[in-house]
Protein backbone atom coordinates (compact mmCIF):
# COMPACT_ATOMS: atom_id res chain seq x y z
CA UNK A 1 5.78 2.87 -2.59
CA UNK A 2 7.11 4.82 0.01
CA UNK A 3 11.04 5.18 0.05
CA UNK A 4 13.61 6.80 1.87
CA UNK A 5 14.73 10.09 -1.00
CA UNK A 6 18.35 11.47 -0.25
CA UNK A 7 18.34 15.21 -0.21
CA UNK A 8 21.13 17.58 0.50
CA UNK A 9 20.45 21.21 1.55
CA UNK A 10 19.07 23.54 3.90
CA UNK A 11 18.72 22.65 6.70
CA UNK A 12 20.72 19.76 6.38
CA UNK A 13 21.10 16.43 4.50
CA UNK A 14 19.18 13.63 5.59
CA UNK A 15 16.91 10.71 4.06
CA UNK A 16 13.30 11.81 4.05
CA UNK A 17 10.37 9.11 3.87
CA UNK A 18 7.81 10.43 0.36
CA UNK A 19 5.22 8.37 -1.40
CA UNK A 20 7.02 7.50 -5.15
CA UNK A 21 4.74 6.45 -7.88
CA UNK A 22 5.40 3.02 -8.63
CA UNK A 23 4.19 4.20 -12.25
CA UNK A 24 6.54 7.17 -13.18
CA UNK A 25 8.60 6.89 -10.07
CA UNK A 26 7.97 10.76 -9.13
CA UNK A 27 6.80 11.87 -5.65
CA UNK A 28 3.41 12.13 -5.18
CA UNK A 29 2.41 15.07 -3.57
CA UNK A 30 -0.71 16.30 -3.25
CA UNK A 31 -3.37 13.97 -4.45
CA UNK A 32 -2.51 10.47 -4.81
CA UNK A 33 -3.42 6.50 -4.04
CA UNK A 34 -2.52 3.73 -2.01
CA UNK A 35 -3.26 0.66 -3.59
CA UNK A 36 -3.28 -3.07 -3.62
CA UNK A 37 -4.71 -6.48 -3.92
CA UNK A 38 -7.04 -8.45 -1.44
CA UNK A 39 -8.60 -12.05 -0.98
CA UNK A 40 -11.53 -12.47 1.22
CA UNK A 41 -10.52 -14.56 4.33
CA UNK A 42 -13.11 -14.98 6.74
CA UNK A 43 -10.52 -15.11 9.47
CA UNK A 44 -11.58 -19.01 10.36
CA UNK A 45 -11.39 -21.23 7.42
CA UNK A 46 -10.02 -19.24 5.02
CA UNK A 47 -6.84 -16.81 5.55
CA UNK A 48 -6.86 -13.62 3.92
CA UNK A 49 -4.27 -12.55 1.62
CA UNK A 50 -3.25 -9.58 0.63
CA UNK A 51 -0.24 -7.78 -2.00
CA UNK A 52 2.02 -5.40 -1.10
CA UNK A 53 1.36 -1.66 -0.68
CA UNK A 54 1.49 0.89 -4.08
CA UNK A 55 1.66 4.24 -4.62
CA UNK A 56 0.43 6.18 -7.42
CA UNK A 57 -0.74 9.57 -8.66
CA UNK A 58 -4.48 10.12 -8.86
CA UNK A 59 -5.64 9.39 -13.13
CA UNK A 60 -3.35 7.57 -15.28
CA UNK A 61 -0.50 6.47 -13.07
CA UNK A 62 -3.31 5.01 -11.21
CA UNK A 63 -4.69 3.10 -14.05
CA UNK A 64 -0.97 1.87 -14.76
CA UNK A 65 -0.47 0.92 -10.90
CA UNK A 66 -3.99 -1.43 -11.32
CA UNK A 67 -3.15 -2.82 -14.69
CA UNK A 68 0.14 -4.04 -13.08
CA UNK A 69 -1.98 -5.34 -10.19
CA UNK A 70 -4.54 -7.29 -12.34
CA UNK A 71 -1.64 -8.78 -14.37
CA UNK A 72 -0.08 -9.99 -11.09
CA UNK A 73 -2.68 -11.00 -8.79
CA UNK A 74 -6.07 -11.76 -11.52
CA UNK A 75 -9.54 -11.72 -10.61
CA UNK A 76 -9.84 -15.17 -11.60
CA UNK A 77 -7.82 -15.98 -8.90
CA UNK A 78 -9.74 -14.57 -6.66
CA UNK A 79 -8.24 -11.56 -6.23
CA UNK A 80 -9.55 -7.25 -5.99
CA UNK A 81 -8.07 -4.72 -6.27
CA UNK A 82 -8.60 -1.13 -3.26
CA UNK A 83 -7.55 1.48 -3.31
CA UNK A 84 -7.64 4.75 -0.53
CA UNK A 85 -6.60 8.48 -0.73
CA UNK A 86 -3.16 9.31 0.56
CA UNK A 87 -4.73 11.15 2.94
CA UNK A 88 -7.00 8.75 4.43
CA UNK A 89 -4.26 6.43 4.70
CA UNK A 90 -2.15 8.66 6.79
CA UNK A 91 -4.76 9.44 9.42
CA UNK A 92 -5.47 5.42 9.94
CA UNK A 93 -1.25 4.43 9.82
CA UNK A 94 -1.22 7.76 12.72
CA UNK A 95 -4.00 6.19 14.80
CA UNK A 96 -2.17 2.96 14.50
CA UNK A 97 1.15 3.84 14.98
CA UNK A 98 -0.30 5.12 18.91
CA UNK A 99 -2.65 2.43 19.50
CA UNK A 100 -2.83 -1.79 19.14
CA UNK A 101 -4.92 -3.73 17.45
CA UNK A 102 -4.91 -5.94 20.65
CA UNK A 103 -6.41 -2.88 22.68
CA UNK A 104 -9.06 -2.57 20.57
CA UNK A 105 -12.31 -4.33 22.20
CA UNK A 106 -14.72 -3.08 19.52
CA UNK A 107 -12.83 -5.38 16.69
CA UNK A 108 -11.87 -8.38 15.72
CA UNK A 109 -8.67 -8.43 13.60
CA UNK A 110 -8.27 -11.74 11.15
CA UNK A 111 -5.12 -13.19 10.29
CA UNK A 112 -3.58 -12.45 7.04
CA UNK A 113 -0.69 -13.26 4.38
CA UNK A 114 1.48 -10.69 2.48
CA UNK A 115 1.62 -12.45 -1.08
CA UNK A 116 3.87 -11.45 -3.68
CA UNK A 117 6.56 -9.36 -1.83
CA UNK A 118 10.11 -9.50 -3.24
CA UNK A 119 13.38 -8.17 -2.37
CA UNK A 120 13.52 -6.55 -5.35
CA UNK A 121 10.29 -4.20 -4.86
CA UNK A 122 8.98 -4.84 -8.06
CA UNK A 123 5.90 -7.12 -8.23
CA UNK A 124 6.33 -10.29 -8.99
């Protein structure tokens, strides 16, 4: 997930955004997954639905991350799992953070539903 880490020191304290495996709740630096869960919607008839965002190391913490994913949103349900490199993901949040979906001319963005997010941060 990616949380707000208090640090104190040079050049000053402050709260700096990192990437925390939701598996062994260390940063992830380096190489490392965002993951989650998906429906196919089509958009029309049928919405798509998705879980929240995870984090995990690359290997084993990523095997724990989509375990805990399976358990909470199955396959008979109708749900997959994805997965991208951290890397990836940054370069497509940058593009987005500068330019709207509702801009775009070339695409055609479907609704969707978050399913599954708690206060808490732990899946449900």
């Amino acid at each position: 997930m990616i949380e707000y880490v208090a640090r104190s020191g040079p050049p000053e304290a402050m709260n700096c955004p990192a990437f925390i495996c939701d598996a062994c709740r260390q940063q992830v630096v380096g190489a490392g997954i965002v993951t989650w869960a998906t429906t196919i919607g089509d958009g029309r008839s049928r919405t798509h639905s998705q879980s929240p965002l995870y984090v995990a190391h690359k290997g084993e913490c990523g095997r724990k991350v989509e375990a805990m994913l399976h358990a909470g949103y199955p396959a008979s349900d109708g749900w997959i799992d994805l997965w991208d490199d951290i890397g990836d993901f940054l370069k497509q949040l940058t593009h987005n953070a500068t330019n709207a979906f509702t801009d775009d001319a070339d695409g055609e963005y479907h609704q969707h539903r978050l399913e599954g997010a708690s206060t808490n941060g732990r899946m449900q």
